[in-house]
Protein backbone atom coordinates (compact mmCIF):
# COMPACT_ATOMS: atom_id res chain seq x y z
CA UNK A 1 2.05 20.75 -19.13
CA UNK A 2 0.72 17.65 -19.86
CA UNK A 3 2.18 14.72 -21.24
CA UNK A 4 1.82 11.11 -22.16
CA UNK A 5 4.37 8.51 -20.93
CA UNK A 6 3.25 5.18 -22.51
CA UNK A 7 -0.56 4.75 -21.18
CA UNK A 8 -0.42 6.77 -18.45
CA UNK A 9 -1.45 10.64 -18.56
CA UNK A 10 1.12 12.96 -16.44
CA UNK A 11 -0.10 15.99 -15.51
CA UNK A 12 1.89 16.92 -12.09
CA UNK A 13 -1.15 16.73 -10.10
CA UNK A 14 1.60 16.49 -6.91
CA UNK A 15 3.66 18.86 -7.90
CA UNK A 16 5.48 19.87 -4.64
CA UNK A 17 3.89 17.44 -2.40
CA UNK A 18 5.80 14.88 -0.60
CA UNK A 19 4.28 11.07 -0.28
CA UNK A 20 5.23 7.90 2.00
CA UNK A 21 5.25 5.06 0.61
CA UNK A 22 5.60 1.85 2.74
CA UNK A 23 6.72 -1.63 1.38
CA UNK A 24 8.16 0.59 -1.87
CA UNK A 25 10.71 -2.36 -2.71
CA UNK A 26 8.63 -3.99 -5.71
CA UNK A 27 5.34 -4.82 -6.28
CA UNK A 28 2.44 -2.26 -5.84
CA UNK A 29 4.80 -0.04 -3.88
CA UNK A 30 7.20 0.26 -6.08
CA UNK A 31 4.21 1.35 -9.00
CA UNK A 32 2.89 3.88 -6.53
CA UNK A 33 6.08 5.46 -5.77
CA UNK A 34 6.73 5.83 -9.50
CA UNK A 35 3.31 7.09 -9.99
CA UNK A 36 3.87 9.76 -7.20
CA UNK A 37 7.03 10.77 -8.76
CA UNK A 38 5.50 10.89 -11.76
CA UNK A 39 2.68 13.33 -10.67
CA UNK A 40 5.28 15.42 -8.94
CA UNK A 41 5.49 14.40 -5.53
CA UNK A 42 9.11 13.66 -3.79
CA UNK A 43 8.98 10.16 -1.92
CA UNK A 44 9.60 9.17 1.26
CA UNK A 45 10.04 4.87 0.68
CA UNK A 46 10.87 2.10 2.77
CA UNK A 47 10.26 -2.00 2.52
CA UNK A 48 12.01 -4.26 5.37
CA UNK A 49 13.67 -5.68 2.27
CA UNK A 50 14.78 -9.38 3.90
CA UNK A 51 12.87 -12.83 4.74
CA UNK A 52 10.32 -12.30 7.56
CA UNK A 53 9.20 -15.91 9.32
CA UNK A 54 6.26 -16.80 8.45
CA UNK A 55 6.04 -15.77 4.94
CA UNK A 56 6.57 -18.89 2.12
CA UNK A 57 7.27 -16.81 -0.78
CA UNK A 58 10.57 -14.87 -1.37
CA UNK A 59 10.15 -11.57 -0.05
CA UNK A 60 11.99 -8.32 -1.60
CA UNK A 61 15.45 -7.45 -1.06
CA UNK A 62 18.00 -4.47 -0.85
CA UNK A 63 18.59 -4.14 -4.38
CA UNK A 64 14.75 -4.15 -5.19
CA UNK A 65 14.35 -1.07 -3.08
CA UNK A 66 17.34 0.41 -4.97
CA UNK A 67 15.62 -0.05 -8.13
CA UNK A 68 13.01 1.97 -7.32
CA UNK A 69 15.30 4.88 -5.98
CA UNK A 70 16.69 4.61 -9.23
CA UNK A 71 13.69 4.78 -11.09
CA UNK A 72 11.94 7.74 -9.13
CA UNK A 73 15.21 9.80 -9.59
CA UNK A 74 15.34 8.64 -13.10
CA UNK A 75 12.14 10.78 -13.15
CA UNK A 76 14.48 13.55 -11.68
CA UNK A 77 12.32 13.54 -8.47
CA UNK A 78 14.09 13.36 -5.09
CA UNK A 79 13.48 10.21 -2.87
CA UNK A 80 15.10 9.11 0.33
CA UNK A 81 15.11 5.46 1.08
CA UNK A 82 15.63 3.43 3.92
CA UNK A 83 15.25 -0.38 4.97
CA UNK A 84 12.79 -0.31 7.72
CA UNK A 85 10.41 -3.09 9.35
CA UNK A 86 6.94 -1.61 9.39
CA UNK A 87 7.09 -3.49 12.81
CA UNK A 88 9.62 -0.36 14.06
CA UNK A 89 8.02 2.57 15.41
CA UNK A 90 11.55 3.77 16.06
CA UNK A 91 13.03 3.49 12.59
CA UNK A 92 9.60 4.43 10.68
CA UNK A 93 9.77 8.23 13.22
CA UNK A 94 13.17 8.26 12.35
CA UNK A 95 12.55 8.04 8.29
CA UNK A 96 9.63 10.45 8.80
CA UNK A 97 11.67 12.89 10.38
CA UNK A 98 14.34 12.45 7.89
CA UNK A 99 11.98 13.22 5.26
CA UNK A 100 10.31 16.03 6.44
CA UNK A 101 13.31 18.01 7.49
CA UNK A 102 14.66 16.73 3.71
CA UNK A 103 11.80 18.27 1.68
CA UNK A 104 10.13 20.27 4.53
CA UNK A 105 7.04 18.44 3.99
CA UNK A 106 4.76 15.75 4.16
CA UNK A 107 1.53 15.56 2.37
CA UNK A 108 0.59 11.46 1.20
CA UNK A 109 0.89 8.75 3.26
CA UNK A 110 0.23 5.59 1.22
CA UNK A 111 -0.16 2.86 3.65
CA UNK A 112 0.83 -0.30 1.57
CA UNK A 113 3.57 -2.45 3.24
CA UNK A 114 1.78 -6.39 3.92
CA UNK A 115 1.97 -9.77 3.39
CA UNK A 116 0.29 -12.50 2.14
CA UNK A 117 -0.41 -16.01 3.89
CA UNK A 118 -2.74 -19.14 3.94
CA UNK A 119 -3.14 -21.94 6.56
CA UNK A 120 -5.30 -25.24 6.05
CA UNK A 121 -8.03 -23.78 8.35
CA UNK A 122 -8.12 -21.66 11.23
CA UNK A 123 -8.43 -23.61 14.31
CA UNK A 124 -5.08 -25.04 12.83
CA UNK A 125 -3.22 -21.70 12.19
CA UNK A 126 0.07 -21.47 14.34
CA UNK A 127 0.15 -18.37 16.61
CA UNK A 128 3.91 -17.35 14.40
CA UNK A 129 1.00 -17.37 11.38
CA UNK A 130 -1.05 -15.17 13.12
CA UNK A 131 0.95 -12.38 14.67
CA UNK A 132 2.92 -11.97 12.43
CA UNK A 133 0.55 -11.13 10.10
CA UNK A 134 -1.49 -8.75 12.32
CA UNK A 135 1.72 -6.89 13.43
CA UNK A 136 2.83 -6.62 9.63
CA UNK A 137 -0.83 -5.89 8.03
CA UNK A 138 -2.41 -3.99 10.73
CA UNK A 139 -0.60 -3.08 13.20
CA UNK A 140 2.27 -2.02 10.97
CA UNK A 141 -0.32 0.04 9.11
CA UNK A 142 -1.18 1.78 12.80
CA UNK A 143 2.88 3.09 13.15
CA UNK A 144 3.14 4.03 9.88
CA UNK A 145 -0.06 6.36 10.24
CA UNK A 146 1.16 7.34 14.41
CA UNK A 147 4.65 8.13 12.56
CA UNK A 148 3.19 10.19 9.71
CA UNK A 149 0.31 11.77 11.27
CA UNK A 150 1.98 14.71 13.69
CA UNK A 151 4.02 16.20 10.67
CA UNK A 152 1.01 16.25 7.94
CA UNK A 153 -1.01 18.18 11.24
CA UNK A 154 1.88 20.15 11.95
CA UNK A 155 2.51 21.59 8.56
CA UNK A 156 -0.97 22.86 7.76
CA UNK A 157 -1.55 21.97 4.28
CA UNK A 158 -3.76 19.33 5.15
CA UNK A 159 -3.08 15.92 3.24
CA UNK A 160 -3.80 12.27 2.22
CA UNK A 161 -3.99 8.75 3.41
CA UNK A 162 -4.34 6.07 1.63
CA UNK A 163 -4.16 2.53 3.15
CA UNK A 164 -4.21 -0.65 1.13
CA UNK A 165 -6.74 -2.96 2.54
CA UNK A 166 -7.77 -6.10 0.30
CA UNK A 167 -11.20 -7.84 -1.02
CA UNK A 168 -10.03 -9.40 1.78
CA UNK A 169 -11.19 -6.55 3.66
CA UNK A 170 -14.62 -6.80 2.72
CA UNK A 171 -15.29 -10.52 2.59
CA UNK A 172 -14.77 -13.77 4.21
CA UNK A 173 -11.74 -15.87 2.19
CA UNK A 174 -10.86 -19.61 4.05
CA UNK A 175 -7.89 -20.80 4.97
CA UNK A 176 -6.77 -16.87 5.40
CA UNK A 177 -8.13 -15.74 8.64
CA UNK A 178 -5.35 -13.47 9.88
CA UNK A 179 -5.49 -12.22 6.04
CA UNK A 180 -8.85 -11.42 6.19
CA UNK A 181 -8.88 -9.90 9.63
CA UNK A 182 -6.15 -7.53 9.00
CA UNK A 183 -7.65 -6.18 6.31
CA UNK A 184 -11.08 -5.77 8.20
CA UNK A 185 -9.41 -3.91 10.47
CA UNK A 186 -7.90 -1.77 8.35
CA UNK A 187 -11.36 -0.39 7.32
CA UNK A 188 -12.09 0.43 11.15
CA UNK A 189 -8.84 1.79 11.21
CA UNK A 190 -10.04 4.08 8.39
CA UNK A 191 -13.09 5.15 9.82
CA UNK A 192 -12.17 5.95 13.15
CA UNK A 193 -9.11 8.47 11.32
CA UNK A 194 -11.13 9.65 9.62
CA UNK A 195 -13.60 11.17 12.18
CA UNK A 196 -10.02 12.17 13.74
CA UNK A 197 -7.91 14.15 11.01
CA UNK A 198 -10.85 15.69 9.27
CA UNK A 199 -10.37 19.27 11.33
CA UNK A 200 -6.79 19.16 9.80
CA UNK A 201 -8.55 18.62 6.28
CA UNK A 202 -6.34 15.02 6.02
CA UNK A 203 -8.67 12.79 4.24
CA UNK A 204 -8.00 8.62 4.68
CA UNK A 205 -9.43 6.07 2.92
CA UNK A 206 -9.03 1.99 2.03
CA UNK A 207 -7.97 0.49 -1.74
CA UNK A 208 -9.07 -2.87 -2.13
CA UNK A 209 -7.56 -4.35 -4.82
CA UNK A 210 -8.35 -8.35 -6.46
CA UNK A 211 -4.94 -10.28 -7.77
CA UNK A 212 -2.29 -7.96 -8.56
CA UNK A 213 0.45 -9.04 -10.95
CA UNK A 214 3.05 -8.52 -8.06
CA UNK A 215 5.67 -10.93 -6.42
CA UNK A 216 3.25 -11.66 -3.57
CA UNK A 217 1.19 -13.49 -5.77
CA UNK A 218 2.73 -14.63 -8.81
CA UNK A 219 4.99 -16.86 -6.98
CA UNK A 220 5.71 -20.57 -6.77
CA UNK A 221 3.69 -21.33 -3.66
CA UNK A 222 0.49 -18.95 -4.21
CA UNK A 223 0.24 -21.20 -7.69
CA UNK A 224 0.11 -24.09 -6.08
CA UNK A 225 -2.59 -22.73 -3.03
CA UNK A 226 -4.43 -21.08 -5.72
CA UNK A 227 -4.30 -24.88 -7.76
CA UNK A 228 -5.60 -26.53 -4.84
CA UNK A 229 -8.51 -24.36 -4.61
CA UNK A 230 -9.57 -25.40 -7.76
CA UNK A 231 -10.26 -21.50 -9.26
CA UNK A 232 -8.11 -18.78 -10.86
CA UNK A 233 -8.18 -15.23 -10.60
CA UNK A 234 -9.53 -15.42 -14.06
CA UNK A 235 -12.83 -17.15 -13.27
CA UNK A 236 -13.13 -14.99 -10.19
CA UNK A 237 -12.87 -11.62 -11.57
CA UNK A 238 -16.50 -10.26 -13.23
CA UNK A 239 -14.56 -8.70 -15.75
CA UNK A 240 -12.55 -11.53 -18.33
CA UNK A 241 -8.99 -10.45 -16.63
CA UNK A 242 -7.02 -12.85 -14.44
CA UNK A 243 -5.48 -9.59 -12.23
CA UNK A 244 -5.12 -6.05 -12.37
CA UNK A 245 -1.38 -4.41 -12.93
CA UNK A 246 0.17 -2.37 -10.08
CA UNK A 247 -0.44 0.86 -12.32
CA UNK A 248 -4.29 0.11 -11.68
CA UNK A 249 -4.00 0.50 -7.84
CA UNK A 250 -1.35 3.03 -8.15
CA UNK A 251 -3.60 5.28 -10.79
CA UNK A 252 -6.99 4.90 -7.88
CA UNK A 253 -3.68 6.23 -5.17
CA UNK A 254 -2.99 9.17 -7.34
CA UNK A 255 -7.38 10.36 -7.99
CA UNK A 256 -7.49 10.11 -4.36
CA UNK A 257 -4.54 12.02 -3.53
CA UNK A 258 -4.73 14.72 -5.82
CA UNK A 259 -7.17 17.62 -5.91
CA UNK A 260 -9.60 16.13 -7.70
CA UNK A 261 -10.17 13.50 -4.62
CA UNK A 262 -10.25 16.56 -2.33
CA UNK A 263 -13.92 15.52 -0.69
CA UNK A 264 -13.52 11.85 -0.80
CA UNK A 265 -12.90 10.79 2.82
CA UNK A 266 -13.73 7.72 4.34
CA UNK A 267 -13.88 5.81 0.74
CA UNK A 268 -13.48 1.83 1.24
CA UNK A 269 -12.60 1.97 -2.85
CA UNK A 270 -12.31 -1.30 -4.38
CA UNK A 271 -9.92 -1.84 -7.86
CA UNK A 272 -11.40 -5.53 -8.32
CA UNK A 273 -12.07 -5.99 -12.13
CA UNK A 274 -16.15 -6.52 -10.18
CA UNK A 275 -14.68 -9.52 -7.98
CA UNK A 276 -16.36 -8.41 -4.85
CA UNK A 277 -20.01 -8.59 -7.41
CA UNK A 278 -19.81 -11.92 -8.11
């Protein structure tokens, strides 16, 4: 049946699928985990949920990633949890396993888990700036896919993947090259799985999303970079809104994941409000 829960349409699209959602704490991960759950699915969710280095805004914590447990079972749809460093090939196969042998499947793997950073330019960048961002945005992305990957292939039913890139990922932003090339690379990443998984009918493609009204922008510290650049999101975006909500990204996660998405592999899909047209 289908039913109406504020502005979003429900019509159990994932109904007995199982999804992975990385960096599910807050922010766009928590949205897409709800929006999973809400279509169905069971989740599989984990967020490193502490401070990481290099990052200058405050960065979820354990009871953010018990808020969304809370709110996917408040959906009565089953999730299993777990703080995990997208860094940790070793914890991420251990969750995955966990999962699977939970709900005996695993069908979605939405990709999101990053973070955000700026430096003055990059000849100045400190190498701390840089790897960590390139083990967290990319290469993080990489061990969630190597952990997910053998299970989806093993179980038959073939699958998404769903990896959240950035208009970062299609053009050149100063003052954020380890940003930018993260998300760059997460396109190649894309396209090279894609060629890979597509015997196994596991389709993978890249969201790029403008400002999202998340944490790891509206923050102290991205007002003041965003200040000194002397624009807003508003006078960026083609159409007259400052950013998009996580539901946006979350609602482009669940047309690609579902049925009707079924043929859409290899999709770099931007959710920009036109940003990249202007």
């Amino acid at each position: 049946m289908t039913t109406t829960m504020g502005t979003i349409r429900m019509s159990q699209r994932l109904h007995g699928k199982v999804a992975l959602v990385s960096g599910a704490a807050r922010g766009q991960g928590r949205s897409h985990a709800v929006r999973l759950a809400q279509e169905g699915a069971d989740i599989i969710a984990f967020d490193v949920c502490r401070q990481l280095d290099t990052v200058p805004y405050p960065m979820a914590v354990p009871e953010d990633l018990a808020e969304t447990v809370k709110l996917v079972e408040g959906l009565d749809r089953r999730i299993i949890a777990s703080e995990a460093d997208v860094r940790d090939s070793a914890a991420l196969q251990a969750l995955v396993d966990e999962g699977v042998r939970e709900f005996g499947r695993l069908d979605v793997v939405c990709a999101n888990a990053g973070i955000a950073g700026f430096a003055k330019n990059t000849w100045t960048m400190t190498e701390d700036q840089w790897e960590e961002m390139i083990a967290v945005n990319l290469t993080g992305v990489w061990k969630t896919v190597k952990a997910a990957v053998p299970a989806m292939i093993q179980a038959g039913n073939g699958g998404s993947i769903i990896i959240t890139s950035s208009t970062a990922g299609l053009k050149g932003f100063p003052s954020a090259a380890h940003y930018v090339s993260a998300k760059h690379g997460l396109v190649g990443l894309m396209r090279t799985l894609v060629n890979e998984l597509a015997p196994h009918f596991i389709r993978v493609n890249t969201v790029h999303p403008t400002g999202v009204n998340t944490p790891m922008i509206v923050n102290d510290f991205m007002a003041k970079v965003l200040a000194r650049g002397g624009s807003s999101f508003n006078l960026q975006n083609a159409l007259p809104v400052e950013m998009v909500e996580p539901v946006d990204i979350s609602n482009a996660i669940i047309s690609l994941s579902s049925e009707e998405g079924r043929y859409i592999t290899g999709a770099s899909l931007p959710v920009d409000a036109g940003y990249l047209q202007r």
